[in-house]
N, C-alpha and C. Protein backbone atom coordinates (compact mmCIF):
# COMPACT_ATOMS: atom_id res chain seq x y z
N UNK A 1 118.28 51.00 81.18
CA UNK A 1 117.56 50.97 82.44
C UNK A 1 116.67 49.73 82.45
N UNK A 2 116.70 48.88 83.53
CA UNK A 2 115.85 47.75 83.88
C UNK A 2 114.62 48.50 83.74
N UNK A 3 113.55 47.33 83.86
CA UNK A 3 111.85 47.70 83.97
C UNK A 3 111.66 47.87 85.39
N UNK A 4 112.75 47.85 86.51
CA UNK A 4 112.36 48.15 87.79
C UNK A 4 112.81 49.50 88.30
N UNK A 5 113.62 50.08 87.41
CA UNK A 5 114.12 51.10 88.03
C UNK A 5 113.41 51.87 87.10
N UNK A 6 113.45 53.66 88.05
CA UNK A 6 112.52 54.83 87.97
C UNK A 6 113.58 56.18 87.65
N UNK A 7 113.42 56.43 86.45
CA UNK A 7 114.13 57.94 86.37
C UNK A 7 113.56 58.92 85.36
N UNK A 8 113.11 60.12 86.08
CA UNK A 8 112.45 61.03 85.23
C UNK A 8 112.34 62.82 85.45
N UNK A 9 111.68 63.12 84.81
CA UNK A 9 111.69 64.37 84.90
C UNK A 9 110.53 64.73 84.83
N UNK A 10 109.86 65.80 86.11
CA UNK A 10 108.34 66.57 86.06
C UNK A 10 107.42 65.30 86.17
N UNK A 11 107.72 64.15 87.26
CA UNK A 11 106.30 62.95 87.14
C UNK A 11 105.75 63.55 87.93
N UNK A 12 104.21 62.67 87.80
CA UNK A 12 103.06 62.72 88.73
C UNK A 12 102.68 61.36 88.64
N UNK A 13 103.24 60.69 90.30
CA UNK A 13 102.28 59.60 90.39
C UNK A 13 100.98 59.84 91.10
N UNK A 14 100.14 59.38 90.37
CA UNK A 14 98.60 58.86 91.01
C UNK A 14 98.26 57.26 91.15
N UNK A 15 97.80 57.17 92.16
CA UNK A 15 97.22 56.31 93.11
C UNK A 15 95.86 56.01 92.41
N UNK A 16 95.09 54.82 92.98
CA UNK A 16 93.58 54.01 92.19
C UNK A 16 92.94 54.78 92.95
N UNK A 17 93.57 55.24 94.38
CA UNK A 17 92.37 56.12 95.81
C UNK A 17 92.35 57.73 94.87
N UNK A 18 93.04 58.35 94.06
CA UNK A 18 93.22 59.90 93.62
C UNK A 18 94.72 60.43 94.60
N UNK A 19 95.39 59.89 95.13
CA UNK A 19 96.61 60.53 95.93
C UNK A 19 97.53 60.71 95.06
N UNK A 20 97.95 62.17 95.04
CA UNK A 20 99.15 62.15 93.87
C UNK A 20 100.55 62.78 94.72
N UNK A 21 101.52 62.55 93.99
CA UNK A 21 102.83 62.99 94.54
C UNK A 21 103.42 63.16 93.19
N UNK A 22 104.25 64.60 93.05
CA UNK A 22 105.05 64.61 91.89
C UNK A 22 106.10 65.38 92.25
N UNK A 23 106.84 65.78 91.41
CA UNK A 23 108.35 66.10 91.75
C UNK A 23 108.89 66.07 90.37
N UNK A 24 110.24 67.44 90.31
CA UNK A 24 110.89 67.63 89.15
C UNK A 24 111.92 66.42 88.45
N UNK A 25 112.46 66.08 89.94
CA UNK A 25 112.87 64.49 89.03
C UNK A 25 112.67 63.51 90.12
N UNK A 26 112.54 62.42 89.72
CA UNK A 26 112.26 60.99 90.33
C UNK A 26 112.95 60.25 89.91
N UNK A 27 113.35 59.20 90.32
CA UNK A 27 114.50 58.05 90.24
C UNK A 27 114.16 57.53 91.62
N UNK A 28 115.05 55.95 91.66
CA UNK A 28 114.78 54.96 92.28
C UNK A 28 115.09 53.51 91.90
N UNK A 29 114.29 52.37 92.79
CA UNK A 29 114.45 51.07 91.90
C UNK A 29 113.30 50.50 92.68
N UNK A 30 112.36 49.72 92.21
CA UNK A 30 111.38 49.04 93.01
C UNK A 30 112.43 47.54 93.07
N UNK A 31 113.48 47.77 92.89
CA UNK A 31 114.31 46.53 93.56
C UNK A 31 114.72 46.93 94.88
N UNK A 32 114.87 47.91 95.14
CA UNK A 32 115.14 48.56 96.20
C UNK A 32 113.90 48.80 96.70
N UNK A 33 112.80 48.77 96.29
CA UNK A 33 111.83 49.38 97.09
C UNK A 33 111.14 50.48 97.56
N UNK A 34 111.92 51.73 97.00
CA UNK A 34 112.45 52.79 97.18
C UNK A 34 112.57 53.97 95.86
N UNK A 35 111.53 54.92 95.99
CA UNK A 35 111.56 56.47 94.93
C UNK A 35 111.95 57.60 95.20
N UNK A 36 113.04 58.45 94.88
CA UNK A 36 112.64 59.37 95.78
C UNK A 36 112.52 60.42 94.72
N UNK A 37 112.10 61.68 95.31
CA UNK A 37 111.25 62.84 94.61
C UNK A 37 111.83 63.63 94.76
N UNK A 38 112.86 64.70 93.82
CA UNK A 38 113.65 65.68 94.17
C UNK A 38 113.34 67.06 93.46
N UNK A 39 113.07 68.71 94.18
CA UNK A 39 112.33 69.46 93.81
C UNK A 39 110.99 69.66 93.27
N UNK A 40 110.86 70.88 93.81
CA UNK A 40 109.34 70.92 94.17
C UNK A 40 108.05 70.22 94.17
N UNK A 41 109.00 69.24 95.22
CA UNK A 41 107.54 68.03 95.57
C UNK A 41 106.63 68.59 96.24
N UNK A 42 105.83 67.61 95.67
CA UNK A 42 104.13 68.26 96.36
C UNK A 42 103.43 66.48 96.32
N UNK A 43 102.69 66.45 97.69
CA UNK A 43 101.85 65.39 97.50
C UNK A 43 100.51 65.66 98.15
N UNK A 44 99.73 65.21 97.70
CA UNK A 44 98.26 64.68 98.66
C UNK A 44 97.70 63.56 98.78
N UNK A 45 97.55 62.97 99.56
CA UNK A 45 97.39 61.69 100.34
C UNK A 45 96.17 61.56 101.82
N UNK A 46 96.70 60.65 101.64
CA UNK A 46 94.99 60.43 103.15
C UNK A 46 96.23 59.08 103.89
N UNK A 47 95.66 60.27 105.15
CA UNK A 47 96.24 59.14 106.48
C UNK A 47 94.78 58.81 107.59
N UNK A 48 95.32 57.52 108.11
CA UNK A 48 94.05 56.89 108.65
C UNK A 48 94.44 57.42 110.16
N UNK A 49 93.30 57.85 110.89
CA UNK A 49 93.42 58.34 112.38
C UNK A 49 93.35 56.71 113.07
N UNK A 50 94.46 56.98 113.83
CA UNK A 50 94.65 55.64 114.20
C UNK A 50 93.14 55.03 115.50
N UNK A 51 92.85 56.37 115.95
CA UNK A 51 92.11 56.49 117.37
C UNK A 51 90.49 56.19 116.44
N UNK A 52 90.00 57.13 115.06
CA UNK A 52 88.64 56.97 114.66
C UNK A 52 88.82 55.83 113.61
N UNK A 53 89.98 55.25 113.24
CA UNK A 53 89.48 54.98 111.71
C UNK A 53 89.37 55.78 110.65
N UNK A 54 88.93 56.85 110.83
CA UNK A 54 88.92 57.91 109.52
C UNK A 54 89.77 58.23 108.72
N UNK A 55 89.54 58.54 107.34
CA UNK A 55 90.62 58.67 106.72
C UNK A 55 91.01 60.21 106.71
N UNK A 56 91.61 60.69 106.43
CA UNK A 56 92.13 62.13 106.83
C UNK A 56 92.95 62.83 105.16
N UNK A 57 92.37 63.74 104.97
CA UNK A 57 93.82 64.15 104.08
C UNK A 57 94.46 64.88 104.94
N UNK A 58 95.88 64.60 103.67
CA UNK A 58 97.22 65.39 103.90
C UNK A 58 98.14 65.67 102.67
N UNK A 59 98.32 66.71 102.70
CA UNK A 59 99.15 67.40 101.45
C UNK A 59 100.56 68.19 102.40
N UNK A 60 101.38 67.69 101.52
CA UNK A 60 102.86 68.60 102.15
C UNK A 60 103.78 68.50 100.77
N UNK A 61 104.41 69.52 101.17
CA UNK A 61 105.71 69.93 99.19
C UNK A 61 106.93 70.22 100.23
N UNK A 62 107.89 70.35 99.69
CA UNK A 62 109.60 70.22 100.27
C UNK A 62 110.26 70.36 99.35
N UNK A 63 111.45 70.17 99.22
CA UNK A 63 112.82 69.72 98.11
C UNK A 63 112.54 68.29 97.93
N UNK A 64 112.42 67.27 98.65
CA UNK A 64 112.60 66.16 98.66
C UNK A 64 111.77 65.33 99.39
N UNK A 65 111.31 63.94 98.93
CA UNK A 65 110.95 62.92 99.28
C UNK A 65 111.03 61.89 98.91
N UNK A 66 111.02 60.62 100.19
CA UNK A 66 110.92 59.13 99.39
C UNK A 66 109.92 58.74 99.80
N UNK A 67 109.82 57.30 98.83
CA UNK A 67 108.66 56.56 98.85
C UNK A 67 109.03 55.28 98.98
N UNK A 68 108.73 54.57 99.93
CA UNK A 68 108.69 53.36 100.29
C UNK A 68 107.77 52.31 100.04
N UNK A 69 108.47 51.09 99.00
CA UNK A 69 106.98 50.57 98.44
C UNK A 69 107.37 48.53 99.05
N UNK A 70 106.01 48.75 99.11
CA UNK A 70 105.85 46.39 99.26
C UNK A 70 105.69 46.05 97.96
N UNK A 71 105.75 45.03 97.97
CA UNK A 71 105.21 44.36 96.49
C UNK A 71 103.83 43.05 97.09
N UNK A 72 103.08 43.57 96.55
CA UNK A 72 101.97 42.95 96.84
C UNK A 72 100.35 43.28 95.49
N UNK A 73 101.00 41.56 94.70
CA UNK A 73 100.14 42.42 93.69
C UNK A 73 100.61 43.52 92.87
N UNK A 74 101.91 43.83 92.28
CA UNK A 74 102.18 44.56 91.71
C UNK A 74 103.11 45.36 92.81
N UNK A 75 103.23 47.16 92.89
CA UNK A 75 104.02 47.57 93.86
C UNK A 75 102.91 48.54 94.63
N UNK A 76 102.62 48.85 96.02
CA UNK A 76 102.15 49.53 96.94
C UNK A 76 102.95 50.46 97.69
N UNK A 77 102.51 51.65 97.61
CA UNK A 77 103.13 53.06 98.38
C UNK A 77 102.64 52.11 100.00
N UNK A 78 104.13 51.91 100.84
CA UNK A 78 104.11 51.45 102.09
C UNK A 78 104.24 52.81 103.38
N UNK A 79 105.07 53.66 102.57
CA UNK A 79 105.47 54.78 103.56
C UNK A 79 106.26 55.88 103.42
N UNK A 80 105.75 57.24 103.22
CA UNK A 80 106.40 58.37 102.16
C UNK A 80 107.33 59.43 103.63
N UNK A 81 108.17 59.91 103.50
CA UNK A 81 108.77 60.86 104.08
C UNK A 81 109.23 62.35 103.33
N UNK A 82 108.94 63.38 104.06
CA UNK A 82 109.52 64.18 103.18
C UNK A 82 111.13 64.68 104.07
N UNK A 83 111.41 64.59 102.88
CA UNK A 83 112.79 64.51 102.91
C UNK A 83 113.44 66.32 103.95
N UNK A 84 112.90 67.45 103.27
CA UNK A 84 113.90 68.54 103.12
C UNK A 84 113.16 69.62 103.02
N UNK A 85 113.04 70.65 103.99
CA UNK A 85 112.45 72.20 104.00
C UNK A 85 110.70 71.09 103.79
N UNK A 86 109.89 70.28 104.53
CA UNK A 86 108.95 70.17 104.11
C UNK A 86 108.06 70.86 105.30
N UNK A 87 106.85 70.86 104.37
CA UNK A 87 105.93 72.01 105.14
C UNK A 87 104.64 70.81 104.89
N UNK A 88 103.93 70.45 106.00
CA UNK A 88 102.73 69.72 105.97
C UNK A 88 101.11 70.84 106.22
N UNK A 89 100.25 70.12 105.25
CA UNK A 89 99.17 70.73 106.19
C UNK A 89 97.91 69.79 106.55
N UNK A 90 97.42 69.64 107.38
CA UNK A 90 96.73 68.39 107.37
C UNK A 90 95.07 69.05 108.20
N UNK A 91 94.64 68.34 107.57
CA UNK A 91 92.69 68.98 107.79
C UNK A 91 92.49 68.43 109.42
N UNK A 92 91.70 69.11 109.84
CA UNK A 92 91.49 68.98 111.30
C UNK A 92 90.12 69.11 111.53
């Protein structure tokens, strides 16, 4: 396996902000740009209200998700989807 590509079992990535996302297996390639998270994913994260500025959490788990990353400075979570049966809950 290259140093760009991702394959594992039971990760937890965390973020420098505390946002974590993990999942029973993970694989990917940051050549691709691209992780995805298969069984019992779970993440929590903060989305910005586009209208206050504020940052917001949000936690949602599924079968599946990807992660979409830039390279800037190393690699940056650009944009996560959940893939499959996902259930969001988000603070109000």
């Amino acid at each position: 396996m290259d140093s760009k590509s991702l394959d594992g079992n039971k990760v937890v990535i965390t973020s420098d902000k505390g946002e974590k996302l993990q999942g029973d297996h993970v694989f990917g390639s940051f050549a691709d740009k691209k992780v995805d998270f298969v069984g019992n994913v779970k993440a929590s994260m903060y989305q910005t209200d586009k209208k206050t500025g504020k940052k917001e959490p949000v936690n949602f788990e599924g079968n599946s998700a990807r992660v979409y990353f830039i390279e800037d400075n190393g690699y940056k979570a650009n944009r996560s989807e959940i893939k499959d049966n996902g259930v969001s809950d988000t603070a109000e």
